[in-house]
PDB file of N, CA and C in Angstrom:
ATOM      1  N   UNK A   1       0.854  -1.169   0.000  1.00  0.00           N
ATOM      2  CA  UNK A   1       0.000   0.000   0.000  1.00  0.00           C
ATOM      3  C   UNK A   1       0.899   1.230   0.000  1.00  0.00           C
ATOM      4  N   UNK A   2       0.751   2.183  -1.088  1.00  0.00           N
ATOM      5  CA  UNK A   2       1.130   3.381  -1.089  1.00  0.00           C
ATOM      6  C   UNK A   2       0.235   4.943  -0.089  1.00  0.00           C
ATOM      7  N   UNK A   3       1.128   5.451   0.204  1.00  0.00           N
ATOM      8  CA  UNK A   3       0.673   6.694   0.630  1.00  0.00           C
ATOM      9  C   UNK A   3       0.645   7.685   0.021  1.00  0.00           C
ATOM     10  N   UNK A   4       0.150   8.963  -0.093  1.00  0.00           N
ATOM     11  CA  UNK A   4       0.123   9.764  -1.392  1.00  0.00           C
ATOM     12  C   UNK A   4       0.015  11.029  -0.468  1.00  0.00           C
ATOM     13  N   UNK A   5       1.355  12.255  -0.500  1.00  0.00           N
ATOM     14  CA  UNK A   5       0.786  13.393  -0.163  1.00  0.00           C
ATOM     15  C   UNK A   5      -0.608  14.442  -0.720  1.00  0.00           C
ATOM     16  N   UNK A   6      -1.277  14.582   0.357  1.00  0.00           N
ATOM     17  CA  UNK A   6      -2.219  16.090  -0.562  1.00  0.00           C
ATOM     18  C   UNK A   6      -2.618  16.697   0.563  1.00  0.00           C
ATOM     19  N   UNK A   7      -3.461  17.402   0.102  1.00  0.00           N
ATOM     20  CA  UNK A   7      -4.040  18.614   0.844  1.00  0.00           C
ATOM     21  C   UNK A   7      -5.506  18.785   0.450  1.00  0.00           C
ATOM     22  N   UNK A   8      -6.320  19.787   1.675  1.00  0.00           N
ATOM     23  CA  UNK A   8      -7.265  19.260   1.607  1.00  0.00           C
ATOM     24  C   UNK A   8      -8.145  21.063   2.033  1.00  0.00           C
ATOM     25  N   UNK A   9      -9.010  21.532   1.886  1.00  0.00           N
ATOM     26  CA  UNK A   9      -9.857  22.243   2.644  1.00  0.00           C
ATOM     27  C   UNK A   9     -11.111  22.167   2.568  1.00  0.00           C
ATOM     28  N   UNK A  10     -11.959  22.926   3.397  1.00  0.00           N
ATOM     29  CA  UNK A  10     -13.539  23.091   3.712  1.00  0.00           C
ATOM     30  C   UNK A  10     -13.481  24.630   3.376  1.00  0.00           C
ATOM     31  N   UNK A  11     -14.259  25.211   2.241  1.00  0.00           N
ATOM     32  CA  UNK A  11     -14.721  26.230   1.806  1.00  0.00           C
ATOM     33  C   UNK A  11     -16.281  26.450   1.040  1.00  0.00           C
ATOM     34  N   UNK A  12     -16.639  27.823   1.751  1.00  0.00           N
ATOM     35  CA  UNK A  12     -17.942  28.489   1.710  1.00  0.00           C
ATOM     36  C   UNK A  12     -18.250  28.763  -0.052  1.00  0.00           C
ATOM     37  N   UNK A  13     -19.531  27.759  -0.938  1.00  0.00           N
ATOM     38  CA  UNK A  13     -19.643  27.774  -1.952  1.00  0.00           C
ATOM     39  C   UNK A  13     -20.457  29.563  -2.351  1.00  0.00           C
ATOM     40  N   UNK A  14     -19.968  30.786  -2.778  1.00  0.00           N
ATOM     41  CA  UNK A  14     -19.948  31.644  -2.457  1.00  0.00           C
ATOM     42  C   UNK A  14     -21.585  31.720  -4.030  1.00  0.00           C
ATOM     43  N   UNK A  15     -21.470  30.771  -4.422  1.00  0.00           N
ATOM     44  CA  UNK A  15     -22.941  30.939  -5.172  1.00  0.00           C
ATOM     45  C   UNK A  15     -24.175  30.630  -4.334  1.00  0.00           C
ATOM     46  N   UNK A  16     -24.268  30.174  -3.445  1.00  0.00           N
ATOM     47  CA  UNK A  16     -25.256  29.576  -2.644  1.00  0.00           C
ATOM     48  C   UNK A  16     -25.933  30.324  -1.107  1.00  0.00           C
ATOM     49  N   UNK A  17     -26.574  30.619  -0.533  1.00  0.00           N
ATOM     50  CA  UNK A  17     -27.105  31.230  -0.278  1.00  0.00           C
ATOM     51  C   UNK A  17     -27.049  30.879   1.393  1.00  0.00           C
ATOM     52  N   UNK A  18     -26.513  31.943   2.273  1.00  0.00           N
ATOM     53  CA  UNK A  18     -25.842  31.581   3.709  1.00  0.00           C
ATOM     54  C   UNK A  18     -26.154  30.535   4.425  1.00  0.00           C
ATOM     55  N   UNK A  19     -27.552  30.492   4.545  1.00  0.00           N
ATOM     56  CA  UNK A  19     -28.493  28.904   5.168  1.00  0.00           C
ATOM     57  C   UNK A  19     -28.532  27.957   4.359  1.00  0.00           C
ATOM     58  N   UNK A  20     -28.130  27.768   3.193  1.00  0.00           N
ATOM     59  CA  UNK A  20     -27.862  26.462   2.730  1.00  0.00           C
ATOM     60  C   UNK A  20     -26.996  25.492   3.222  1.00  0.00           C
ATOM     61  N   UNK A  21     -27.431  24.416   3.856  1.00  0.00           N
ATOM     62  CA  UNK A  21     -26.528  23.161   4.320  1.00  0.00           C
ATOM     63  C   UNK A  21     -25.583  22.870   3.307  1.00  0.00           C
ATOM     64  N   UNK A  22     -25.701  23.170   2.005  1.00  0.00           N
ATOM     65  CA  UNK A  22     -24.850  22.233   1.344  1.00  0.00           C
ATOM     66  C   UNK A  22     -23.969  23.248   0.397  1.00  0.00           C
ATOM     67  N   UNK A  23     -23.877  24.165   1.710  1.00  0.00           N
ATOM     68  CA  UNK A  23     -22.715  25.554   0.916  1.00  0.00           C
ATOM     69  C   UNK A  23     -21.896  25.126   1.012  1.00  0.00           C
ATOM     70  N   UNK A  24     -21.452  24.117   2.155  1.00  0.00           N
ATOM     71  CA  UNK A  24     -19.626  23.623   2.318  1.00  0.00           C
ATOM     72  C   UNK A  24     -19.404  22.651   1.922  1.00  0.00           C
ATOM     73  N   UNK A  25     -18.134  22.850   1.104  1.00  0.00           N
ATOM     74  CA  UNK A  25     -17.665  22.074   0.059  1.00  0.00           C
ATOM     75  C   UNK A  25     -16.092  21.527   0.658  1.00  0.00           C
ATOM     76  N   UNK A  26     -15.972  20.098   0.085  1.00  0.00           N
ATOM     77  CA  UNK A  26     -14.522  19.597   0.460  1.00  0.00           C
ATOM     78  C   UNK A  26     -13.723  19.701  -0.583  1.00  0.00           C
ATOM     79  N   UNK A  27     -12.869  20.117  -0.475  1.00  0.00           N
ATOM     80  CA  UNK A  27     -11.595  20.018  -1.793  1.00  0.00           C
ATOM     81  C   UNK A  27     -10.703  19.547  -1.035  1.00  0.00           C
ATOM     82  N   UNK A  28      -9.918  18.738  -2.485  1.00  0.00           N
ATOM     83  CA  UNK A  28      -8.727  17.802  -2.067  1.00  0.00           C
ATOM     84  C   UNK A  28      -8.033  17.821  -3.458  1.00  0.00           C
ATOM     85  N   UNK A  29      -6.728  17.508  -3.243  1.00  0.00           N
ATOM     86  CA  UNK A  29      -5.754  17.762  -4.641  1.00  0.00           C
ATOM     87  C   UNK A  29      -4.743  16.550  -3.697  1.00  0.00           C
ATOM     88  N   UNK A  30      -3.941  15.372  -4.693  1.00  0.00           N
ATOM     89  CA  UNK A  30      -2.987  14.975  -4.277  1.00  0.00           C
ATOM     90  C   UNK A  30      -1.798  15.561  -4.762  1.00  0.00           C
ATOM     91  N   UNK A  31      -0.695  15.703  -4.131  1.00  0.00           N
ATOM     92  CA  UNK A  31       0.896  16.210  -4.670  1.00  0.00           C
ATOM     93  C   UNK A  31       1.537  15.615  -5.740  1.00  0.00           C
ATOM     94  N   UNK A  32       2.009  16.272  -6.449  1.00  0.00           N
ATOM     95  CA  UNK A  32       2.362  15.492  -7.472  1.00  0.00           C
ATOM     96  C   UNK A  32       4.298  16.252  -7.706  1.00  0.00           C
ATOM     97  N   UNK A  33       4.748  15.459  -8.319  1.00  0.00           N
ATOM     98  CA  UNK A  33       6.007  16.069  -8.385  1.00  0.00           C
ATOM     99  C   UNK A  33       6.780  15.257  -9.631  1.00  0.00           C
ATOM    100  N   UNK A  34       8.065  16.084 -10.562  1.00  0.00           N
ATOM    101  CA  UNK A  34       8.271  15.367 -11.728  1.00  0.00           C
ATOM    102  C   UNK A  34       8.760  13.903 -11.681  1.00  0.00           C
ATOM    103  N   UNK A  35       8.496  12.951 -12.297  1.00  0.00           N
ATOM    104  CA  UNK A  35       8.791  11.342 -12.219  1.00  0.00           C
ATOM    105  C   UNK A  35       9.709  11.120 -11.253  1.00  0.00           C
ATOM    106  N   UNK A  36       9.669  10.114 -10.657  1.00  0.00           N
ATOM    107  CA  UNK A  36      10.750   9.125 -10.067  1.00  0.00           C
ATOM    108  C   UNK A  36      11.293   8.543 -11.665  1.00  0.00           C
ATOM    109  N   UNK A  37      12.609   7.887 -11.417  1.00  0.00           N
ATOM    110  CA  UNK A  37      13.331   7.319 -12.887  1.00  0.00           C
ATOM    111  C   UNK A  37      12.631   5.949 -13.221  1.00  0.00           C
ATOM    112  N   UNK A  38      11.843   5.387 -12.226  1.00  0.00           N
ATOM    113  CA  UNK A  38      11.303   4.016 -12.350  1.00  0.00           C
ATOM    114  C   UNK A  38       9.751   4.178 -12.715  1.00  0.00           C
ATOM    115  N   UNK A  39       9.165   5.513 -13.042  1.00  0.00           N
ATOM    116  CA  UNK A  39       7.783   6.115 -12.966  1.00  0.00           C
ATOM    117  C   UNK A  39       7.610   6.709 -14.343  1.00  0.00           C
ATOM    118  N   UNK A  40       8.809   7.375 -14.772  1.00  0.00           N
ATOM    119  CA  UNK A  40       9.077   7.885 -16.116  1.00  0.00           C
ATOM    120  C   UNK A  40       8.897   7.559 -17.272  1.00  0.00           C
ATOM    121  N   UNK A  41       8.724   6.297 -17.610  1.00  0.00           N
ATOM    122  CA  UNK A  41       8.390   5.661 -18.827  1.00  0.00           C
ATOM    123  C   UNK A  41       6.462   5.805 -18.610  1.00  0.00           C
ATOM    124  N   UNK A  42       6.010   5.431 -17.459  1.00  0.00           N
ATOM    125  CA  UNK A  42       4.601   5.198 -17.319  1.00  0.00           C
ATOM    126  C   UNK A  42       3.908   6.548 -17.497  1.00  0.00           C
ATOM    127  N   UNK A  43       4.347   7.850 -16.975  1.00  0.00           N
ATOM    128  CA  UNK A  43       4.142   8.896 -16.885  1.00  0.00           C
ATOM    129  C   UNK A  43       4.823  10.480 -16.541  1.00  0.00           C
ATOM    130  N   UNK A  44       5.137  11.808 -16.885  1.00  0.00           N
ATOM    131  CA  UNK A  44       6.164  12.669 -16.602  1.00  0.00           C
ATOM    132  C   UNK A  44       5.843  12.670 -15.140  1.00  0.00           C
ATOM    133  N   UNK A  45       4.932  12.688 -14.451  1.00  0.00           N
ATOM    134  CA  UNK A  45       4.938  13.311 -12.778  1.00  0.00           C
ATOM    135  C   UNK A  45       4.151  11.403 -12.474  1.00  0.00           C
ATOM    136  N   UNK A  46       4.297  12.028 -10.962  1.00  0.00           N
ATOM    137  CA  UNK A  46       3.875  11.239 -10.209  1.00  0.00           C
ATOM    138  C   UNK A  46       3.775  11.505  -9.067  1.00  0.00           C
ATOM    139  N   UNK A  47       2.770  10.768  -7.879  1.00  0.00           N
ATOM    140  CA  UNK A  47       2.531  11.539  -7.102  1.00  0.00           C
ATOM    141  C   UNK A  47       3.678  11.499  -5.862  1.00  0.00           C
ATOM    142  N   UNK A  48       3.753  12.421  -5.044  1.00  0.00           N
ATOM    143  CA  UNK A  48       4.165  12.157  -4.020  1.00  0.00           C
ATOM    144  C   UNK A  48       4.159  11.328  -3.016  1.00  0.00           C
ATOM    145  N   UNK A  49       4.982   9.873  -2.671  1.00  0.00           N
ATOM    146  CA  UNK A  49       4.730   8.878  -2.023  1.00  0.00           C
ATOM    147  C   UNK A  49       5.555   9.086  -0.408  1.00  0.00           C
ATOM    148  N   UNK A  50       4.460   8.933   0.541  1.00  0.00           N
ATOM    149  CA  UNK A  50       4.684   8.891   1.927  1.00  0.00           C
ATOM    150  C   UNK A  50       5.583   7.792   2.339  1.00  0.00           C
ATOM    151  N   UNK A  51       6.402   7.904   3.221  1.00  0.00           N
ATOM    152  CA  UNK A  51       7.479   6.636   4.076  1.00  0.00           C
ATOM    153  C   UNK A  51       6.322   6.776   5.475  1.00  0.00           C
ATOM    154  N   UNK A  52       6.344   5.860   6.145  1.00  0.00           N
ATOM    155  CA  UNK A  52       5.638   6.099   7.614  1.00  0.00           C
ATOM    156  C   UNK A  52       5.998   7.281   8.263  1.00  0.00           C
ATOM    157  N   UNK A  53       7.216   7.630   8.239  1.00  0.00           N
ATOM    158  CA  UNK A  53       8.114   8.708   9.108  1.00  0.00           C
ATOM    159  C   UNK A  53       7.642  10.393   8.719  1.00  0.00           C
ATOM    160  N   UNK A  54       7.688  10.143   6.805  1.00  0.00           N
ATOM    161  CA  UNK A  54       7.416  11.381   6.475  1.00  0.00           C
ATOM    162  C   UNK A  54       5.651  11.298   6.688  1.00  0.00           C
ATOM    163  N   UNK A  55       5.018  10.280   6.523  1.00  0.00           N
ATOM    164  CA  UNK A  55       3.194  11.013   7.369  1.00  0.00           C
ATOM    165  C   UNK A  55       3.615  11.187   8.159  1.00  0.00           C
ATOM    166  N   UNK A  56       3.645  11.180   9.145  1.00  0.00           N
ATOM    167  CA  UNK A  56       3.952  11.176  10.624  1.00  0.00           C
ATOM    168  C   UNK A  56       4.158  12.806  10.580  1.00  0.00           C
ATOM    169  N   UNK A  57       5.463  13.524   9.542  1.00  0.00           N
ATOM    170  CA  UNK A  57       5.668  14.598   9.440  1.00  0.00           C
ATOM    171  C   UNK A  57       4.747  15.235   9.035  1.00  0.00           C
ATOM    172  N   UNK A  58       4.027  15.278   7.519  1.00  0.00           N
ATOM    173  CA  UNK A  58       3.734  15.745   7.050  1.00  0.00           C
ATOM    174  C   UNK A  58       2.219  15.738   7.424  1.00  0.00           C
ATOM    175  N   UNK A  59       1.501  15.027   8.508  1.00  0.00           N
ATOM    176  CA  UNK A  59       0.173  14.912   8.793  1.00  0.00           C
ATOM    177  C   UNK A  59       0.556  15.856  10.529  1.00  0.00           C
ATOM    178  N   UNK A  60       1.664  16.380  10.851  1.00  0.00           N
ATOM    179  CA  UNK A  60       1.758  16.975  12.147  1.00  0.00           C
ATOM    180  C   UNK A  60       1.588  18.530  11.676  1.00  0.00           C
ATOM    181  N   UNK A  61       0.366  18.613  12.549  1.00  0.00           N
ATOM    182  CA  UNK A  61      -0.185  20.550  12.616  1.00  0.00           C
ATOM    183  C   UNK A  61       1.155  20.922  12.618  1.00  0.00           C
ATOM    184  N   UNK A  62       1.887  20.829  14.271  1.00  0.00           N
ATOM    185  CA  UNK A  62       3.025  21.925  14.517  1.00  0.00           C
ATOM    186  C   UNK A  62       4.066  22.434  13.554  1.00  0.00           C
ATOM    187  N   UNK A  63       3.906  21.361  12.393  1.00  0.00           N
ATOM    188  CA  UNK A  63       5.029  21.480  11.570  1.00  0.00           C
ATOM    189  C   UNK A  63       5.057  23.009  10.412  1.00  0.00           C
ATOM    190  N   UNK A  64       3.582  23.676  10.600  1.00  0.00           N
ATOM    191  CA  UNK A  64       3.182  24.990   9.882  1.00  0.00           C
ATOM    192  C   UNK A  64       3.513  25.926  10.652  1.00  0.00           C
ATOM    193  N   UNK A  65       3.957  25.700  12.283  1.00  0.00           N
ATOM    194  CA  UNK A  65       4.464  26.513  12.820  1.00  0.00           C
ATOM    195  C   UNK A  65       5.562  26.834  13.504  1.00  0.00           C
ATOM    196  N   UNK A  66       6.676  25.901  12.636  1.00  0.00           N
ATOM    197  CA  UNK A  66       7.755  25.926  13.036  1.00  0.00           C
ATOM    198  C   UNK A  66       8.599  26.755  12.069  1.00  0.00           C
ATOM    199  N   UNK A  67       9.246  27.967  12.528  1.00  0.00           N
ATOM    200  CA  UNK A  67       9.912  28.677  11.471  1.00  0.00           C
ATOM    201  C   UNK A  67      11.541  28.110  10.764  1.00  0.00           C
ATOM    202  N   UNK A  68      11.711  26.826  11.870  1.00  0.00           N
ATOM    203  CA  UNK A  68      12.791  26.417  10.779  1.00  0.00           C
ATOM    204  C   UNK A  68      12.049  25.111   9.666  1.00  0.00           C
ATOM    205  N   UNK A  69      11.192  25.152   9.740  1.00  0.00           N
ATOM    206  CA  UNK A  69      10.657  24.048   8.986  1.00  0.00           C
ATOM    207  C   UNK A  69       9.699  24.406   8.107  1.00  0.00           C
ATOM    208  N   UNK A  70       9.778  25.357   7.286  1.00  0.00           N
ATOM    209  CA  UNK A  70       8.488  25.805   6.408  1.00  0.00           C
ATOM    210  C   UNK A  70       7.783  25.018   5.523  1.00  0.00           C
ATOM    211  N   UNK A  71       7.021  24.978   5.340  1.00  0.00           N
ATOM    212  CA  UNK A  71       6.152  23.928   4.043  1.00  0.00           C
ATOM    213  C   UNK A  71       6.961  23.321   2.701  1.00  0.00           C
ATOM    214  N   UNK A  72       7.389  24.529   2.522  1.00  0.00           N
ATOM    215  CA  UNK A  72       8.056  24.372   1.223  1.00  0.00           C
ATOM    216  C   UNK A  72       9.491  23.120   1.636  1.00  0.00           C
ATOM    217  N   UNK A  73      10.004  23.674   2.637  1.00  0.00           N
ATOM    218  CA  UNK A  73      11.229  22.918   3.253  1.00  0.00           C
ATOM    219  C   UNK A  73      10.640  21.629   3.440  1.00  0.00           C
ATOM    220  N   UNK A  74       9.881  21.439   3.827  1.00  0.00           N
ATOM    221  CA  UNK A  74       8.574  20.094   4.216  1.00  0.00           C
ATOM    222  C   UNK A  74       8.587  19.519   2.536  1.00  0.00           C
ATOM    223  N   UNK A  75       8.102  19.779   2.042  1.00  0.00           N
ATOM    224  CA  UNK A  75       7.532  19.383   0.844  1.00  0.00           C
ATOM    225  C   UNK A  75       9.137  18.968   0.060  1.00  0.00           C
ATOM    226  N   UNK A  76       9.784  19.492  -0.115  1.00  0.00           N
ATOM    227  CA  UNK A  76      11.136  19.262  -0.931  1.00  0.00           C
ATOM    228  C   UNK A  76      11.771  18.012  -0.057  1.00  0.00           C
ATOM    229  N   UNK A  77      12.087  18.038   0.850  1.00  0.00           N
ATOM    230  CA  UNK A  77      12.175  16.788   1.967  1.00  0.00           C
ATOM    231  C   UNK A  77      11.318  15.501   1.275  1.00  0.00           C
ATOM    232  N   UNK A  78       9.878  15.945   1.482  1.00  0.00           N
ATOM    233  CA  UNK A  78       9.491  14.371   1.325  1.00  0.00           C
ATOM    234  C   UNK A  78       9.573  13.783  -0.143  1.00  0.00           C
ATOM    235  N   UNK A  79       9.348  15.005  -1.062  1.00  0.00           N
ATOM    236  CA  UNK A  79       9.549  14.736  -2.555  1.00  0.00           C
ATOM    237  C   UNK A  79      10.903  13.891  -3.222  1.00  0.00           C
ATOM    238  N   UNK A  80      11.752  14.459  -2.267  1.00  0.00           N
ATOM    239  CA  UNK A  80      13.794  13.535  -2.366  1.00  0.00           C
ATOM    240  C   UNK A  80      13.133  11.794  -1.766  1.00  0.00           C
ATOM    241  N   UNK A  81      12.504  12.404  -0.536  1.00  0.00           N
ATOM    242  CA  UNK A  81      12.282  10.768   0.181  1.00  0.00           C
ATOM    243  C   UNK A  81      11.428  10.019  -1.022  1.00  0.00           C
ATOM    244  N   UNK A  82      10.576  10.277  -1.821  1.00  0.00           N
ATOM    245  CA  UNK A  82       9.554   9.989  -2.606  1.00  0.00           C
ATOM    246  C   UNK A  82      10.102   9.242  -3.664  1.00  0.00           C
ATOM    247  N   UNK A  83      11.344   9.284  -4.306  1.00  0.00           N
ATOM    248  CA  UNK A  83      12.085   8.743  -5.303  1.00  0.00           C
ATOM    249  C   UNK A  83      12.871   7.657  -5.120  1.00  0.00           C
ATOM    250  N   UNK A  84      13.112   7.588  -3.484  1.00  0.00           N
ATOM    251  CA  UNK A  84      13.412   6.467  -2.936  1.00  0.00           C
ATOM    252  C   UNK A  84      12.419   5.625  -2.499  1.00  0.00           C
ATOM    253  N   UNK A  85      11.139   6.027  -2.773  1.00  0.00           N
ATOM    254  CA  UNK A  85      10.103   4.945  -2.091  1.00  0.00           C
ATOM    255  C   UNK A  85       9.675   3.919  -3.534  1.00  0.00           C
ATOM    256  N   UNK A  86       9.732   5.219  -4.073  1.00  0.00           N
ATOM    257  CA  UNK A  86       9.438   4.688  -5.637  1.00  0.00           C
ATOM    258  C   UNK A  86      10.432   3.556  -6.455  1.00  0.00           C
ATOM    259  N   UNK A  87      11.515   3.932  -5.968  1.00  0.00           N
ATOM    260  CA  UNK A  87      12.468   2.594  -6.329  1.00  0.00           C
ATOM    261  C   UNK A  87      12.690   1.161  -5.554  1.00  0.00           C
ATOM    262  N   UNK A  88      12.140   1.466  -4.906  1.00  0.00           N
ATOM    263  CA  UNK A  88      11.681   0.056  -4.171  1.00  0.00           C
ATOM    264  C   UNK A  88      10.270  -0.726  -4.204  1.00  0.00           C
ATOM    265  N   UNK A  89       9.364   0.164  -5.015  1.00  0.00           N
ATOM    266  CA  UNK A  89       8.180  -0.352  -5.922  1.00  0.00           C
ATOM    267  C   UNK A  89       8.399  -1.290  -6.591  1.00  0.00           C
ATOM    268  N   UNK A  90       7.421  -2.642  -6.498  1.00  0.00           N
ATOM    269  CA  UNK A  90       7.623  -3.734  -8.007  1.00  0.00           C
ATOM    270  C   UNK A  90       6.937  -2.972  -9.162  1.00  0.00           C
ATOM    271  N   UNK A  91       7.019  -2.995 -10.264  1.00  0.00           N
ATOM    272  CA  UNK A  91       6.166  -2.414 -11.147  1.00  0.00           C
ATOM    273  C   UNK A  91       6.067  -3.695 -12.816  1.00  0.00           C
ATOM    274  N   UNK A  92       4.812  -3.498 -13.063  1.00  0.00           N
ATOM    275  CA  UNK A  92       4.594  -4.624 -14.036  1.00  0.00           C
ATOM    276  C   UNK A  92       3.699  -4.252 -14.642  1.00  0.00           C
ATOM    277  N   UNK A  93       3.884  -4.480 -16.023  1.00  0.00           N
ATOM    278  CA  UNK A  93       2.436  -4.102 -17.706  1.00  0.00           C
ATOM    279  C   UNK A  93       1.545  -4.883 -17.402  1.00  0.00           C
ATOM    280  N   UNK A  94       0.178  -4.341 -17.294  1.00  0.00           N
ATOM    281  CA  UNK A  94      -0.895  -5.069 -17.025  1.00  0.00           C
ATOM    282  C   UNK A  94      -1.699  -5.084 -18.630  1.00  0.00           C
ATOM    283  N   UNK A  95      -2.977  -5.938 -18.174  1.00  0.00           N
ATOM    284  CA  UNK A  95      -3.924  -5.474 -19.087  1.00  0.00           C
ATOM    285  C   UNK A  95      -4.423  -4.004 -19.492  1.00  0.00           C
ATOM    286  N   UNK A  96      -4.907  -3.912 -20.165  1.00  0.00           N
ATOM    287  CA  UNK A  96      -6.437  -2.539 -20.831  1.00  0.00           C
ATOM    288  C   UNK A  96      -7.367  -2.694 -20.018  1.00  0.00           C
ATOM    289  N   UNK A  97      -7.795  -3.640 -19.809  1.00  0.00           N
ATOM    290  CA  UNK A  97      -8.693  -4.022 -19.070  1.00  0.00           C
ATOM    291  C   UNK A  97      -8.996  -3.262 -17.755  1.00  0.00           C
ATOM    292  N   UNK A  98      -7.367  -3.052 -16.704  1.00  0.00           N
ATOM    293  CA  UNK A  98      -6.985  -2.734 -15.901  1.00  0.00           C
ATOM    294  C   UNK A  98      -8.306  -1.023 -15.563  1.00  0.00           C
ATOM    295  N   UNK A  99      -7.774  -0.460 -16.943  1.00  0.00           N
ATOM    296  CA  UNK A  99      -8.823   1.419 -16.814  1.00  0.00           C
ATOM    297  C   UNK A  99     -10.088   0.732 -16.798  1.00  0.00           C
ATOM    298  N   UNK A 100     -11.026  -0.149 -16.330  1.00  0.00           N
ATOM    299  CA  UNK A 100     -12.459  -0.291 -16.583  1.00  0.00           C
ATOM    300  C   UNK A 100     -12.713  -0.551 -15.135  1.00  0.00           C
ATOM    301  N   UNK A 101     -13.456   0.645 -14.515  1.00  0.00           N
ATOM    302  CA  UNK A 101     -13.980   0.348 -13.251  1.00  0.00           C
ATOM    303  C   UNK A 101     -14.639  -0.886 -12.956  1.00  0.00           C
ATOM    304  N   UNK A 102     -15.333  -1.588 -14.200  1.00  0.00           N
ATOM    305  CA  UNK A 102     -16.583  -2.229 -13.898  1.00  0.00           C
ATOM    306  C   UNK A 102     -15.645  -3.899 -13.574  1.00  0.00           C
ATOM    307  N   UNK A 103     -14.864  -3.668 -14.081  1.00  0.00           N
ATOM    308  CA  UNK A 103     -13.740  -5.111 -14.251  1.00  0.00           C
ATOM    309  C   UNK A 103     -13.022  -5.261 -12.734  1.00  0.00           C
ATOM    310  N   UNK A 104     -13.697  -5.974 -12.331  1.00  0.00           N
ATOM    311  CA  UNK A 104     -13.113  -6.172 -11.016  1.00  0.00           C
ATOM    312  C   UNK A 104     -12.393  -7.837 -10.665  1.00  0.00           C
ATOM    313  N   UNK A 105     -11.623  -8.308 -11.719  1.00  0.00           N
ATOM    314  CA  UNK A 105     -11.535  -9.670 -11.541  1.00  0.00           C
ATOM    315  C   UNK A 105     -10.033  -9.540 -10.625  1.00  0.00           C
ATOM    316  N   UNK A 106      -9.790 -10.598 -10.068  1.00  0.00           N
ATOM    317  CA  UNK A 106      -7.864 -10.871  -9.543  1.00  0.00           C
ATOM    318  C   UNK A 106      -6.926 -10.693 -10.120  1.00  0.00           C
ATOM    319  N   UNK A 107      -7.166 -11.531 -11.381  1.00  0.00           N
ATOM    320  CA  UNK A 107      -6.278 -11.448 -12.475  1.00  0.00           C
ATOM    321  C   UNK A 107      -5.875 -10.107 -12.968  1.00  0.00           C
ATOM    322  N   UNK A 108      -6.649  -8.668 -12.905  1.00  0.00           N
ATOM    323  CA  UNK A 108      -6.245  -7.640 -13.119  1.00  0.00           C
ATOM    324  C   UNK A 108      -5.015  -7.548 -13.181  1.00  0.00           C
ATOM    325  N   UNK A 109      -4.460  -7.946 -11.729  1.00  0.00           N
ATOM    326  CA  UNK A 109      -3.224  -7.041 -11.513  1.00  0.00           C
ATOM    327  C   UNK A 109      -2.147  -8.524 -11.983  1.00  0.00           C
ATOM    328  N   UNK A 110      -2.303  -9.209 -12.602  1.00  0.00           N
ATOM    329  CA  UNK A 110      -1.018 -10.399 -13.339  1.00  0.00           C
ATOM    330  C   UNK A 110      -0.437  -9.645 -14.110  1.00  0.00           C
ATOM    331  N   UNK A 111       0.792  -9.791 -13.978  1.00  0.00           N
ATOM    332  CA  UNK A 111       1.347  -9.406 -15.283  1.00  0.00           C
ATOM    333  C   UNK A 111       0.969  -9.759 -16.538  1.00  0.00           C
ATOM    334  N   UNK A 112       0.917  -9.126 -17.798  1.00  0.00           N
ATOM    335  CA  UNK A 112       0.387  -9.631 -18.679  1.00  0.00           C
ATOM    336  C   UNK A 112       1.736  -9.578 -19.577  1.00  0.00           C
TER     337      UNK A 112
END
């Protein structure tokens, strides 16, 4: 199982009308950053992959309020760690089949 950095907020849908229950909206974006060398053939980016250590970091509030540790410093950190998680990935050509939600067999994930 992979981990995937992102980010996330709760914001006021500013078309909708103050007493509407269903003004608040969730947004979410995962991180993405240019290929790992083992990711590169499949696609140019890929996402940002968590080690236990870096969630641990990167899911800790205090870490937005530490002035030697800024986000950006955060983020470049786990993105280096991310290329090493990625090379220790098995990776294997599957079927077509694989993009069809409705296809839910085992065999999916065999190498083909």
């Amino acid at each position: 199982m992979l981990a995937l950095a992102g980010i996330y907020d709760w914001w006021l849908d500013p078309t909708k009308k103050p007493d509407d229950p269903t003004r608040w909206l969730l947004s979410f974006a995962i991180l993405t950053k240019d290929a790992a060398e083992p990711l590169a053939p499949i696609h140019e980016r890929n996402p940002i992959l968590l080690s236990e250590s870096s969630m641990t970091e990167w899911l800790d509030p205090d870490n937005l309020e530490d002035p030697e540790n800024t986000t950006q410093d955060l983020l470049n950190e786990i993105a280096n760690e991310s290329d090493h998680i990625a090379e220790q990935v098995l990776f294997w050509p599957v079927g077509l089949e694989v993009g069809n939600v409705r296809n839910q067999d085992k065999n999916l994930v065999a190498e083909s």
